[in-house]
Each structure stands twice: as C-alpha cells, then as structure tokens.
C-alpha atoms as a PDB file:
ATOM      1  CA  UNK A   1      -4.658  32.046 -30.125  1.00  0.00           C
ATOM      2  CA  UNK A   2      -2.971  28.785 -28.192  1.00  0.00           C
ATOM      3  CA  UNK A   3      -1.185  31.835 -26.251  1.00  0.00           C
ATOM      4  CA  UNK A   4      -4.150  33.266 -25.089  1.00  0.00           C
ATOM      5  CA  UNK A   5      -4.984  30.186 -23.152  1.00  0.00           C
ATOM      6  CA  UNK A   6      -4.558  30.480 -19.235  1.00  0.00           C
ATOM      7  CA  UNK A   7      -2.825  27.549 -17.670  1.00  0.00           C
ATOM      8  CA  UNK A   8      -3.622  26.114 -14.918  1.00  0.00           C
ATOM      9  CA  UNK A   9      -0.662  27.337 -11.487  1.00  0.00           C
ATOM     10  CA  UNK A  10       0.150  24.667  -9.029  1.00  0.00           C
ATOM     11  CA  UNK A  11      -1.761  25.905  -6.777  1.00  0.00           C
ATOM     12  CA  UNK A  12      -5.168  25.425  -8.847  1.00  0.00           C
ATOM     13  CA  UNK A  13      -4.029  21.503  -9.497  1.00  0.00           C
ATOM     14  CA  UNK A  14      -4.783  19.319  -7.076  1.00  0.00           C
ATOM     15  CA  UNK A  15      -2.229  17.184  -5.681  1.00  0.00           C
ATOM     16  CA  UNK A  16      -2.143  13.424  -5.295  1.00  0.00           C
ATOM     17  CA  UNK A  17      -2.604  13.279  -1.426  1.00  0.00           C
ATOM     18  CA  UNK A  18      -5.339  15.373  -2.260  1.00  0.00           C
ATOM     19  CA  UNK A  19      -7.240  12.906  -4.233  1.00  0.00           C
ATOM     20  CA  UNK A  20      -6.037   9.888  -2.297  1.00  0.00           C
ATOM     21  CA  UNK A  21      -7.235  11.431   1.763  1.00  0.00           C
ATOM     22  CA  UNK A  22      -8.594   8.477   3.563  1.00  0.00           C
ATOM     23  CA  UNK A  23      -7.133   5.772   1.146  1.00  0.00           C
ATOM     24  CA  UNK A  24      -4.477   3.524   3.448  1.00  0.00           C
ATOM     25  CA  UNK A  25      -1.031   3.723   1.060  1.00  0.00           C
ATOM     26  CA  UNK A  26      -1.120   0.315  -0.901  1.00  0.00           C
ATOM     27  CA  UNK A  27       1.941  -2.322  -0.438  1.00  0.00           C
ATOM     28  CA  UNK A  28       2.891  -4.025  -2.756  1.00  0.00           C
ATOM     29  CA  UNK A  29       2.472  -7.574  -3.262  1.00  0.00           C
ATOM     30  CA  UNK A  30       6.072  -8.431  -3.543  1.00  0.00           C
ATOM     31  CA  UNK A  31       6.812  -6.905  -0.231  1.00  0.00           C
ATOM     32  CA  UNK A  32       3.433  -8.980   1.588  1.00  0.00           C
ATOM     33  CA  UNK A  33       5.230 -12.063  -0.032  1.00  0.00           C
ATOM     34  CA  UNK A  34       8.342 -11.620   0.803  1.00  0.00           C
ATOM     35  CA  UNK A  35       7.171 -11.615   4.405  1.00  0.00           C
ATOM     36  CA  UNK A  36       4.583 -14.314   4.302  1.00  0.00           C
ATOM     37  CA  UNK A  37       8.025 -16.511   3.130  1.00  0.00           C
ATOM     38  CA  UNK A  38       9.601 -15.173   6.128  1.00  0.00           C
ATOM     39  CA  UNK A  39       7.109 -16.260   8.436  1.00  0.00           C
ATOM     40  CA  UNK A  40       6.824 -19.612   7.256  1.00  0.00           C
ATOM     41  CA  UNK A  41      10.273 -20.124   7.432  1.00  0.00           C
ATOM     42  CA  UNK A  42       9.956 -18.472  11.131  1.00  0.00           C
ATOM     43  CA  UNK A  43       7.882 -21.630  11.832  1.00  0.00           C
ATOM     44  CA  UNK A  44       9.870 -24.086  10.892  1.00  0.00           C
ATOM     45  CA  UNK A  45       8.636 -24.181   7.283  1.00  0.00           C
ATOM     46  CA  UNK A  46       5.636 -26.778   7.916  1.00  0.00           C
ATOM     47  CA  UNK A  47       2.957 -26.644   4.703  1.00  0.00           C
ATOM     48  CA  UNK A  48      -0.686 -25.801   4.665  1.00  0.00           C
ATOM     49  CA  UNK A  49      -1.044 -22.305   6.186  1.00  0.00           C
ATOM     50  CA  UNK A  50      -0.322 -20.030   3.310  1.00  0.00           C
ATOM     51  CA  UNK A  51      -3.495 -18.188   4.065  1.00  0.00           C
ATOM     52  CA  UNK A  52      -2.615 -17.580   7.685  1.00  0.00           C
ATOM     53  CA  UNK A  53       1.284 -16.322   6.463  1.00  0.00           C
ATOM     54  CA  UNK A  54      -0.005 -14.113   4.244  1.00  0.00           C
ATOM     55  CA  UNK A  55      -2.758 -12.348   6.218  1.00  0.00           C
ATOM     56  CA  UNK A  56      -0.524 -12.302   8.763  1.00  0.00           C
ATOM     57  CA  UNK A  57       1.766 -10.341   6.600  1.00  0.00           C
ATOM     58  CA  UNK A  58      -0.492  -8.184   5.391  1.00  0.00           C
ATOM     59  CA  UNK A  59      -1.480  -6.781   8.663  1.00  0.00           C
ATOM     60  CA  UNK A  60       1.801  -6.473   9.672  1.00  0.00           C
ATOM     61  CA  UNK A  61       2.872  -4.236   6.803  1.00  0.00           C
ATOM     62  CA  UNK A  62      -0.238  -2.554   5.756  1.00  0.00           C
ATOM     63  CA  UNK A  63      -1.040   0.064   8.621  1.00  0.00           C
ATOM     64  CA  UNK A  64      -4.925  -0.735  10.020  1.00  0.00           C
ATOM     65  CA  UNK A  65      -7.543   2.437  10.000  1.00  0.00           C
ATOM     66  CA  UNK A  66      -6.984   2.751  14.149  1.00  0.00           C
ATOM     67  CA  UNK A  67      -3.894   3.839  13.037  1.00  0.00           C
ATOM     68  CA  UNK A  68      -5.007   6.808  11.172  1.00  0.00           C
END
C-alpha cells in the first residue's frame, strides 16, 4: 500500500525562490559587523556613533527595494 502512494516530481514542489519573491536576501549579522568595525576604524576610531556605523553598513551591504 506505501507503494501505491504518488510522490510528489520536482516540478510539482515549489522551490525556495519561489516562496521567498519579493523578500530582499538577508545578510548576516557578522558580515554588517564586520563592516560597521571597518568604518569606525575608517574614521579614525572616535566612540559614540555605533548606530550611525552600523546603519551605515547595513545599507551598504543589504541591496535597497530601488534596486529590485
């Protein structure tokens, strides 16, 4: 009886791009970090403007909907 089952082809599955249309590809937060450091070494390493590094990161790396 577990023969008679029909399985699902590859073309009846959806794919992952499939379920994901519309949603910007994440980055992770490593990467966003990695570049905020970068940044505030790129200006001479002065405290208090985390925030700022790390948007600024962010939309460097992550791509903004105009770009879709």
């Amino acid at each position: 009886m577990a023969n008679e089952r029909r399985r699902r082809s590859d073309a009846d599955t959806p794919s992952i791009a499939d379920d994901r249309r519309g949603v910007p590809p994440q980055v992770p937060d490593d990467a966003i970090r990695t570049r905020a450091y970068e940044i505030f070494e790129g200006r001479g390493s002065e405290p208090g403007r985390d925030w700022d590094d790390w948007l600024q990161a962010e939309r460097e790396l992550r791509p903004s909907r105009a770009d879709e």
